[in-house]
N, C-alpha and C. Protein backbone atom coordinates (compact mmCIF):
# COMPACT_ATOMS: atom_id res chain seq x y z
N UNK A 1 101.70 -38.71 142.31
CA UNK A 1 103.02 -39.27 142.16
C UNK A 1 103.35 -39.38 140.68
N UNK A 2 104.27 -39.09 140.35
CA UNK A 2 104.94 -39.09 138.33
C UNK A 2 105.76 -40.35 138.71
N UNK A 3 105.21 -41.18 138.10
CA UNK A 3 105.55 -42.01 137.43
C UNK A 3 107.00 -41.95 136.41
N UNK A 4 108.16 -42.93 136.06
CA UNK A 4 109.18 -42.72 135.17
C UNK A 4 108.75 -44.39 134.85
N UNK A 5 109.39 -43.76 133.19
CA UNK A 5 109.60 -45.25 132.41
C UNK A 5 110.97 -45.69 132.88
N UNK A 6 111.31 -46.71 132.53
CA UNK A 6 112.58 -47.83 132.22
C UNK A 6 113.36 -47.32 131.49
N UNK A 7 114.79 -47.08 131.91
CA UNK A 7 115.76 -46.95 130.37
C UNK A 7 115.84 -45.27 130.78
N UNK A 8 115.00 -44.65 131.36
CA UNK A 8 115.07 -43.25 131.25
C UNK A 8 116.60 -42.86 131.74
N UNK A 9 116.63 -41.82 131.79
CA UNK A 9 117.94 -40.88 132.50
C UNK A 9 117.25 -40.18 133.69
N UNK A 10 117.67 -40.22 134.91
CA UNK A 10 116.89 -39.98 136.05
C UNK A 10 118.18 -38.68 136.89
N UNK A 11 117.69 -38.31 137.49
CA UNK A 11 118.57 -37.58 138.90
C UNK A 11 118.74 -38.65 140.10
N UNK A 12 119.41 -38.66 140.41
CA UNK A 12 120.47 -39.77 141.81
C UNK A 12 119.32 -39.61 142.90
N UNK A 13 119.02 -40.69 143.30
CA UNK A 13 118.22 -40.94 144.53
C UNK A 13 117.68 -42.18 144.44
N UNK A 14 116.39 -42.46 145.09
CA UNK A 14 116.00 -44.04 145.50
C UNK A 14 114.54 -44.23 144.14
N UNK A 15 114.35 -45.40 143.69
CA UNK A 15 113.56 -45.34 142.78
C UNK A 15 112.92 -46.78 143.01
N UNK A 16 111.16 -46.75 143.26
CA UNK A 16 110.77 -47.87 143.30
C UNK A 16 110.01 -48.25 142.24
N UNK A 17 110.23 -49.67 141.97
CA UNK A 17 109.59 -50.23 140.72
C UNK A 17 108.02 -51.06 140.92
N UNK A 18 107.25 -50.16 140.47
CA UNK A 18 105.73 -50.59 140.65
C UNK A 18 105.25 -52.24 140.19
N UNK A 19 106.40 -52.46 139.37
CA UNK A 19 105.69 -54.07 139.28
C UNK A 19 106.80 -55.39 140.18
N UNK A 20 107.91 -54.84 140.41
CA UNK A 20 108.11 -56.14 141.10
C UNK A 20 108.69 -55.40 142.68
N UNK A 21 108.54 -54.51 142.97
CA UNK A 21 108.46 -53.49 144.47
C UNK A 21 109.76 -54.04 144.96
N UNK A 22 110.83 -53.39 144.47
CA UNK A 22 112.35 -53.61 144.20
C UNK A 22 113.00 -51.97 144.48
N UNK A 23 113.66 -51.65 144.86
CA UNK A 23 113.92 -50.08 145.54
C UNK A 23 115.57 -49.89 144.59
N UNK A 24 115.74 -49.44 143.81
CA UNK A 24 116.51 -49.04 142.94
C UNK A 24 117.82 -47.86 142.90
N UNK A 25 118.90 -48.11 143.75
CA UNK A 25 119.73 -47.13 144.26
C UNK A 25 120.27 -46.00 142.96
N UNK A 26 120.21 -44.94 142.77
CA UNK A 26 120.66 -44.45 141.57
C UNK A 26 121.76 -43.45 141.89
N UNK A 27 123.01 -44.07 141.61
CA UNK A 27 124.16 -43.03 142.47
C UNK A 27 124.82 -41.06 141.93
N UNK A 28 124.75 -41.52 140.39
CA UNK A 28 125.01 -39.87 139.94
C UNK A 28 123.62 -39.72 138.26
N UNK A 29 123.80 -38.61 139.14
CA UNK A 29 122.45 -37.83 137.70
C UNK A 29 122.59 -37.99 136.36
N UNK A 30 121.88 -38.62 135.95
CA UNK A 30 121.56 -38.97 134.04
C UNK A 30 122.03 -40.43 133.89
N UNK A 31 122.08 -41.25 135.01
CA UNK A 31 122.19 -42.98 135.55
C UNK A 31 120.45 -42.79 134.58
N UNK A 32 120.70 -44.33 134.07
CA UNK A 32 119.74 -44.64 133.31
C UNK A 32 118.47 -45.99 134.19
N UNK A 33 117.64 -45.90 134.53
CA UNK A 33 116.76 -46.57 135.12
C UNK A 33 116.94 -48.26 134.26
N UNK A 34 117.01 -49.39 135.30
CA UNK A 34 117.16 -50.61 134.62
C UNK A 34 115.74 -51.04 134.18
N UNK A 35 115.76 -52.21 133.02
CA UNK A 35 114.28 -52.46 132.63
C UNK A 35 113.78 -51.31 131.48
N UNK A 36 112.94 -52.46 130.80
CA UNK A 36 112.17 -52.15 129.65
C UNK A 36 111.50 -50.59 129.70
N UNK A 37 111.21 -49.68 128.45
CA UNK A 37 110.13 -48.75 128.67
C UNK A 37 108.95 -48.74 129.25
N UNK A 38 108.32 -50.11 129.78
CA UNK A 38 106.67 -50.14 130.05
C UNK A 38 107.03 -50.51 131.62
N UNK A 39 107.98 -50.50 131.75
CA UNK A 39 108.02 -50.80 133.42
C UNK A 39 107.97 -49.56 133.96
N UNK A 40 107.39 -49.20 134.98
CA UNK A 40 107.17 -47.72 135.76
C UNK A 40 108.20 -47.73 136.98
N UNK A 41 108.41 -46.82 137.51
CA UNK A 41 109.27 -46.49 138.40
C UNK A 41 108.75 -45.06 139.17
N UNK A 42 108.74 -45.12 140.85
CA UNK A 42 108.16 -43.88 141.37
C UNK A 42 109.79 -43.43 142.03
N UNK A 43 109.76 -41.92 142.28
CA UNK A 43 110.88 -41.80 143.28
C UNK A 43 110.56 -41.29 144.13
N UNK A 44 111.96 -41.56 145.63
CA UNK A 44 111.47 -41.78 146.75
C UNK A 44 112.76 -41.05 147.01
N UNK A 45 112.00 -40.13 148.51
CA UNK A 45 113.35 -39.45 148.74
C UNK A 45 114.43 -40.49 149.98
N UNK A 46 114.66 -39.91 150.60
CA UNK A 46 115.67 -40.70 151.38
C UNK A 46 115.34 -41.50 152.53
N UNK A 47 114.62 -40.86 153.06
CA UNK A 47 113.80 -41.23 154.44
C UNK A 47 112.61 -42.18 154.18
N UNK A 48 111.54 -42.21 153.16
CA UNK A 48 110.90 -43.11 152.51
C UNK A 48 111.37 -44.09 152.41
N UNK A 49 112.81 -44.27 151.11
CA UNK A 49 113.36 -45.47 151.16
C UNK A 49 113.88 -46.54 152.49
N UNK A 50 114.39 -45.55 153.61
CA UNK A 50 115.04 -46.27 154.85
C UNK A 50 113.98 -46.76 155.13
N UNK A 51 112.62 -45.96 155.10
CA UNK A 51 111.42 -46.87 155.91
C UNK A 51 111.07 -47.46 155.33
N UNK A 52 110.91 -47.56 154.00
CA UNK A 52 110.28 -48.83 152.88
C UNK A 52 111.27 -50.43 152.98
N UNK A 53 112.30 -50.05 152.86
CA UNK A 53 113.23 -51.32 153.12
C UNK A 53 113.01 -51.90 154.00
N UNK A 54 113.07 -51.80 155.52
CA UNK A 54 112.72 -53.09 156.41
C UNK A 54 111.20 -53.60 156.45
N UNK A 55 110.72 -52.52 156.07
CA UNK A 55 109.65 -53.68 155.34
C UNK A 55 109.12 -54.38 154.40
N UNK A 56 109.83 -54.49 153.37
CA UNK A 56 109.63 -55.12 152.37
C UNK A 56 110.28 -56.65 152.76
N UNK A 57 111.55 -56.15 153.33
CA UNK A 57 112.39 -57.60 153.65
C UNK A 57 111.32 -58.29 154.64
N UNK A 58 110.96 -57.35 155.63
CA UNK A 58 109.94 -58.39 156.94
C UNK A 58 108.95 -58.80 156.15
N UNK A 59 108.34 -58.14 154.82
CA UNK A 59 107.50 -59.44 154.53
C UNK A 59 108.09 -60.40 153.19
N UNK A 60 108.80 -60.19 153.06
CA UNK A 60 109.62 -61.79 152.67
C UNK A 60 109.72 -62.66 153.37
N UNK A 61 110.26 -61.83 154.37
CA UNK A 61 110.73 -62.89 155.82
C UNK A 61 109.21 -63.82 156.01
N UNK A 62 108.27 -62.93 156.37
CA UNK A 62 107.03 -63.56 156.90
C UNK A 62 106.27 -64.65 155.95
N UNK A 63 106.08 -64.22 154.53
CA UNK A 63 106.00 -64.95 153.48
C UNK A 63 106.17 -65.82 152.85
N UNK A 64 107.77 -65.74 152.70
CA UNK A 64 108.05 -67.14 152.14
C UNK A 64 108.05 -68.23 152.38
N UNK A 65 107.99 -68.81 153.50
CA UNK A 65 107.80 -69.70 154.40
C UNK A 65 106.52 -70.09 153.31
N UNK A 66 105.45 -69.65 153.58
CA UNK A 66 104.26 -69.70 153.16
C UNK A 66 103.83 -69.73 151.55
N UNK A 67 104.97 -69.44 151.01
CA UNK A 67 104.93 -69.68 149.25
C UNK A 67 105.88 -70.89 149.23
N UNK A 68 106.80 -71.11 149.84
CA UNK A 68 106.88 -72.56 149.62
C UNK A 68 106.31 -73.70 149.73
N UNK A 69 105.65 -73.66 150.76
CA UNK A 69 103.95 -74.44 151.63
C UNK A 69 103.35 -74.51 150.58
N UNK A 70 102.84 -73.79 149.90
CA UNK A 70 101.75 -73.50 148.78
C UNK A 70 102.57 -74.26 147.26
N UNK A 71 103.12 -73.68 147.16
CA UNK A 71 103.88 -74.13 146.05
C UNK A 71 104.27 -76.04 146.10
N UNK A 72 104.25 -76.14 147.18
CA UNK A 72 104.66 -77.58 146.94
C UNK A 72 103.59 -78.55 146.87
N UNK A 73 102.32 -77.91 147.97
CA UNK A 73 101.09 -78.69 147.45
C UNK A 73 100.29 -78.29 146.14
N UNK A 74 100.83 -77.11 145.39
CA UNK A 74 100.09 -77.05 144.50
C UNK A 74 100.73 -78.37 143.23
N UNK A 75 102.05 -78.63 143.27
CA UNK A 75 102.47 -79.51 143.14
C UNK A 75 101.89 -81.16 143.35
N UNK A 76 102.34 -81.19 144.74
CA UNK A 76 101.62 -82.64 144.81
C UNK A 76 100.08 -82.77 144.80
N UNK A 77 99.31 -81.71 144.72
CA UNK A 77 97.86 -81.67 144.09
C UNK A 77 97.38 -82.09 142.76
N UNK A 78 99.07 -81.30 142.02
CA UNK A 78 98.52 -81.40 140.34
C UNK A 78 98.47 -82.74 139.83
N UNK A 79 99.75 -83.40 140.53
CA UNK A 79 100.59 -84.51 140.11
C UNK A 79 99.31 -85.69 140.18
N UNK A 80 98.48 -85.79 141.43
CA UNK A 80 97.36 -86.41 141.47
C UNK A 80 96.21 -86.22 140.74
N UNK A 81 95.80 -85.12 140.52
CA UNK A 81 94.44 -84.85 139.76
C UNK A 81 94.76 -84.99 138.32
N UNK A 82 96.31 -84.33 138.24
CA UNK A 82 96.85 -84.79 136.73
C UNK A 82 96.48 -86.29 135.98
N UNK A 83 96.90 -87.15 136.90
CA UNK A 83 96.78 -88.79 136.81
C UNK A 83 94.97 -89.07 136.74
N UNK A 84 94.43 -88.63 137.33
CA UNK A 84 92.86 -88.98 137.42
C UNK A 84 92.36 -88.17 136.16
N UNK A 85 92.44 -86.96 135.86
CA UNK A 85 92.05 -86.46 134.69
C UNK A 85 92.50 -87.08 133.56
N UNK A 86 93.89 -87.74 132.96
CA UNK A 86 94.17 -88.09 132.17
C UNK A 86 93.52 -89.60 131.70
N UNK A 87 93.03 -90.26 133.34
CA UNK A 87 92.35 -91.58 132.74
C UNK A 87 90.94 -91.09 133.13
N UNK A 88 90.53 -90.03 133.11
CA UNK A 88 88.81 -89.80 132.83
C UNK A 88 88.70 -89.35 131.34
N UNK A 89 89.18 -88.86 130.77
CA UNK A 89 89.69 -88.49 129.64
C UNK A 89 89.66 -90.06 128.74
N UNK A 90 90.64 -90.47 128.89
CA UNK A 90 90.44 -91.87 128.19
C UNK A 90 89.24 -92.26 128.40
N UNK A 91 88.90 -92.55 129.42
CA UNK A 91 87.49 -93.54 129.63
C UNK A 91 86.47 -92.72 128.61
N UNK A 92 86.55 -91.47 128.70
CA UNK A 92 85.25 -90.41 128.06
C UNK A 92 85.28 -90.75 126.45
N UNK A 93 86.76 -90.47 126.47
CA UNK A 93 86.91 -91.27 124.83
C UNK A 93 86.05 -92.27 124.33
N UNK A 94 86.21 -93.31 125.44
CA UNK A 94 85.63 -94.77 124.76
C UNK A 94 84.10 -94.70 124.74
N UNK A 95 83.49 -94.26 125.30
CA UNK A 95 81.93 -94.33 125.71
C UNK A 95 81.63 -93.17 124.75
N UNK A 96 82.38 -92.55 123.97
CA UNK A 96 81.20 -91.17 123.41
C UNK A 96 80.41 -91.48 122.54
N UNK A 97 79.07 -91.26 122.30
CA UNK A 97 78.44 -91.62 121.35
C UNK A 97 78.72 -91.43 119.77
N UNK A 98 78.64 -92.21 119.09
CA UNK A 98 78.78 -91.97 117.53
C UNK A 98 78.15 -91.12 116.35
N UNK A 99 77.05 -90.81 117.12
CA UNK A 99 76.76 -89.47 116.54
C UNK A 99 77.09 -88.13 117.12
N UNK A 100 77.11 -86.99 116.50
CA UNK A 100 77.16 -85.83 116.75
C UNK A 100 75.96 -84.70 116.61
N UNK A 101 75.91 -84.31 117.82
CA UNK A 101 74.19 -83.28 118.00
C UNK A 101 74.64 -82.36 117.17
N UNK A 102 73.86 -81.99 116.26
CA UNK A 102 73.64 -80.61 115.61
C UNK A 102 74.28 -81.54 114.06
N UNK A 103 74.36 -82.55 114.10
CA UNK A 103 75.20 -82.85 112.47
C UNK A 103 73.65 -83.30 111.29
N UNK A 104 74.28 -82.55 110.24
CA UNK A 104 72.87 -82.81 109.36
C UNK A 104 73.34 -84.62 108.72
N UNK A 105 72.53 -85.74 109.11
CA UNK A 105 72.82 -86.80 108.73
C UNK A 105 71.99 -87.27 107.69
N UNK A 106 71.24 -86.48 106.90
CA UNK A 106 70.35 -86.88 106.17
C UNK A 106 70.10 -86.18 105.04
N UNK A 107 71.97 -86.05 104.78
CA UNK A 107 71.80 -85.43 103.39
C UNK A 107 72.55 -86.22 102.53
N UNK A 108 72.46 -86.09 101.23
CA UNK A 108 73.40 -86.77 100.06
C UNK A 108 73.32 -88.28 99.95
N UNK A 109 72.45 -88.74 100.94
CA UNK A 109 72.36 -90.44 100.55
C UNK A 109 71.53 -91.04 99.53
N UNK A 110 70.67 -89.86 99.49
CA UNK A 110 69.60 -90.71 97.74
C UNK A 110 70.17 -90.28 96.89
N UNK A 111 70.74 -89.18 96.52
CA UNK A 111 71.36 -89.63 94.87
C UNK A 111 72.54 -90.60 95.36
N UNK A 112 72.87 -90.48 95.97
CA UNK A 112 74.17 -92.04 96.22
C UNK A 112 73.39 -93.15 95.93
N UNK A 113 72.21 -93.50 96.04
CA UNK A 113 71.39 -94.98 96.13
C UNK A 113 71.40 -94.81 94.66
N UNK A 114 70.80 -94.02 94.90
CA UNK A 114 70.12 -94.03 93.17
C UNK A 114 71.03 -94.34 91.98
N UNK A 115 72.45 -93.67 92.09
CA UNK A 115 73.64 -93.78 91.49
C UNK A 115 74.30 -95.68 91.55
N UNK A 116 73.82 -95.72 92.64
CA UNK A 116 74.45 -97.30 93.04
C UNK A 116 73.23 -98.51 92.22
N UNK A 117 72.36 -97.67 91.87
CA UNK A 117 71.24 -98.52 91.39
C UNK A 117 71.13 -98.53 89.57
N UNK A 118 71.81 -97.83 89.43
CA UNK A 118 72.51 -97.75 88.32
C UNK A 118 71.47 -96.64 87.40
N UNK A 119 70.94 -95.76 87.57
CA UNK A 119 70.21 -94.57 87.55
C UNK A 119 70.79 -94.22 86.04
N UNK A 120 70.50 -93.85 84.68
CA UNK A 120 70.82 -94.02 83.37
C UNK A 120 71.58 -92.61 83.84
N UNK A 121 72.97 -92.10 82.91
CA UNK A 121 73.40 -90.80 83.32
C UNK A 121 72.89 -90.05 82.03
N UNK A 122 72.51 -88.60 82.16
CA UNK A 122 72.57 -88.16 80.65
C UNK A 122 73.81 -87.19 80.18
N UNK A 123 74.45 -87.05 80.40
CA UNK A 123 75.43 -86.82 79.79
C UNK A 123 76.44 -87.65 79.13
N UNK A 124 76.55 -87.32 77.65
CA UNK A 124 76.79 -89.12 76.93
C UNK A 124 78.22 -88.95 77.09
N UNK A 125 78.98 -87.90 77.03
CA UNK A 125 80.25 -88.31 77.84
C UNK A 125 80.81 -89.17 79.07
N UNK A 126 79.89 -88.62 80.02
CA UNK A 126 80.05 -89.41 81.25
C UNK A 126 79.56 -90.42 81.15
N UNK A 127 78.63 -90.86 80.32
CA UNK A 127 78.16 -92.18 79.74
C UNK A 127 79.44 -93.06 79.10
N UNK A 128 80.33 -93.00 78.48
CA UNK A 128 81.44 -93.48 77.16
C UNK A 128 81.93 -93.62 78.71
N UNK A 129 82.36 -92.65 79.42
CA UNK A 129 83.39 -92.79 80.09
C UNK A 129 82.87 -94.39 81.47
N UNK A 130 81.82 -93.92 81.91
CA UNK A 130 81.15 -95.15 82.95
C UNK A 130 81.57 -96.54 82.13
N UNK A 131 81.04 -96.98 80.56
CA UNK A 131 81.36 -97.68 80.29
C UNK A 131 82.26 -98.24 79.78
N UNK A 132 83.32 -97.29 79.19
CA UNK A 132 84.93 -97.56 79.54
C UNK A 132 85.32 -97.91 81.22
N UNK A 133 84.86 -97.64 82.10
CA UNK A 133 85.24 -98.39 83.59
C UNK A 133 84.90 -99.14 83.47
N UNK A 134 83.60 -100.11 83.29
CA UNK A 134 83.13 -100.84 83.48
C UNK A 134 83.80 -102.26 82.74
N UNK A 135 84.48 -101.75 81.50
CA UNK A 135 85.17 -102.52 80.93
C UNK A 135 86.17 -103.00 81.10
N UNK A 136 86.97 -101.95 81.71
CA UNK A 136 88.21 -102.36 82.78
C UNK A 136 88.45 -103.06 83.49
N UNK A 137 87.17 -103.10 84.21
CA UNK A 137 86.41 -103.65 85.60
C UNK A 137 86.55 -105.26 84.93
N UNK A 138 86.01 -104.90 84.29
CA UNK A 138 85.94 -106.47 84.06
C UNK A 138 87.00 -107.10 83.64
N UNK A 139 87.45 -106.93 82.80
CA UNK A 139 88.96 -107.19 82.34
C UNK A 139 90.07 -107.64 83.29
């Protein structure tokens, strides 16, 4: 079966659309196919189409019934589990532990001590400057 893109220029006859199975009347030759380039389209001669049509409608007919059914409990399903997930969620919040697996916690705290212990600096700049704060500080 050849396949046609969307948008094309076609010859007059019946044209079905592979993604939403929609039967496409095309009345005079170089009629342009509706829909994007990536949408496909097969053609169908005359007798195909008459027989493709009542059944497409009979399974609407049979169907929909049954996508509304579905559709409405997928609804009042969400609406509930929605509500329970959103306060398991909270609760999970409050209880998580305060550490984190895989975190390196046991770095950078001794020169911090050491610094807090007042550790002599050698760089006599940063020296002038510590004790210019310190003077501030006090002040």
């Amino acid at each position: 079966m050849k396949t046609i893109n969307g948008g094309s220029a076609v010859q007059g006859g019946y044209y079905l659309s592979r993604s939403n199975w929609e039967i496409f009347p095309i009345e005079k030759d170089g009629q342009k196919l509706p829909g994007a380039s990536s949408e496909h389209y097969v053609k169908l001669n005359t007798a195909a189409a008459l027989a493709i049509m009542p059944v497409l409608g009979g399974l609407m007919v049979v169907f929909l019934p049954f996508i509304g059914l579905y559709l409405a409990a997928k609804t009042a399903v969400g609406g509930v589990t929605g509500a329970f997930s959103r306060s398991a969620q909270d609760l999970g919040a409050t209880i998580t532990p305060g550490w984190a697996p895989g975190a390196a916690h046991m770095t950078g705290k001794a020169t911090d001590e050491k610094a807090a212990e007042g550790e002599k600096i050698e760089d006599p700049k940063l020296a002038e400057l510590a004790k210019e704060v310190e003077e501030k500080r006090k002040a």
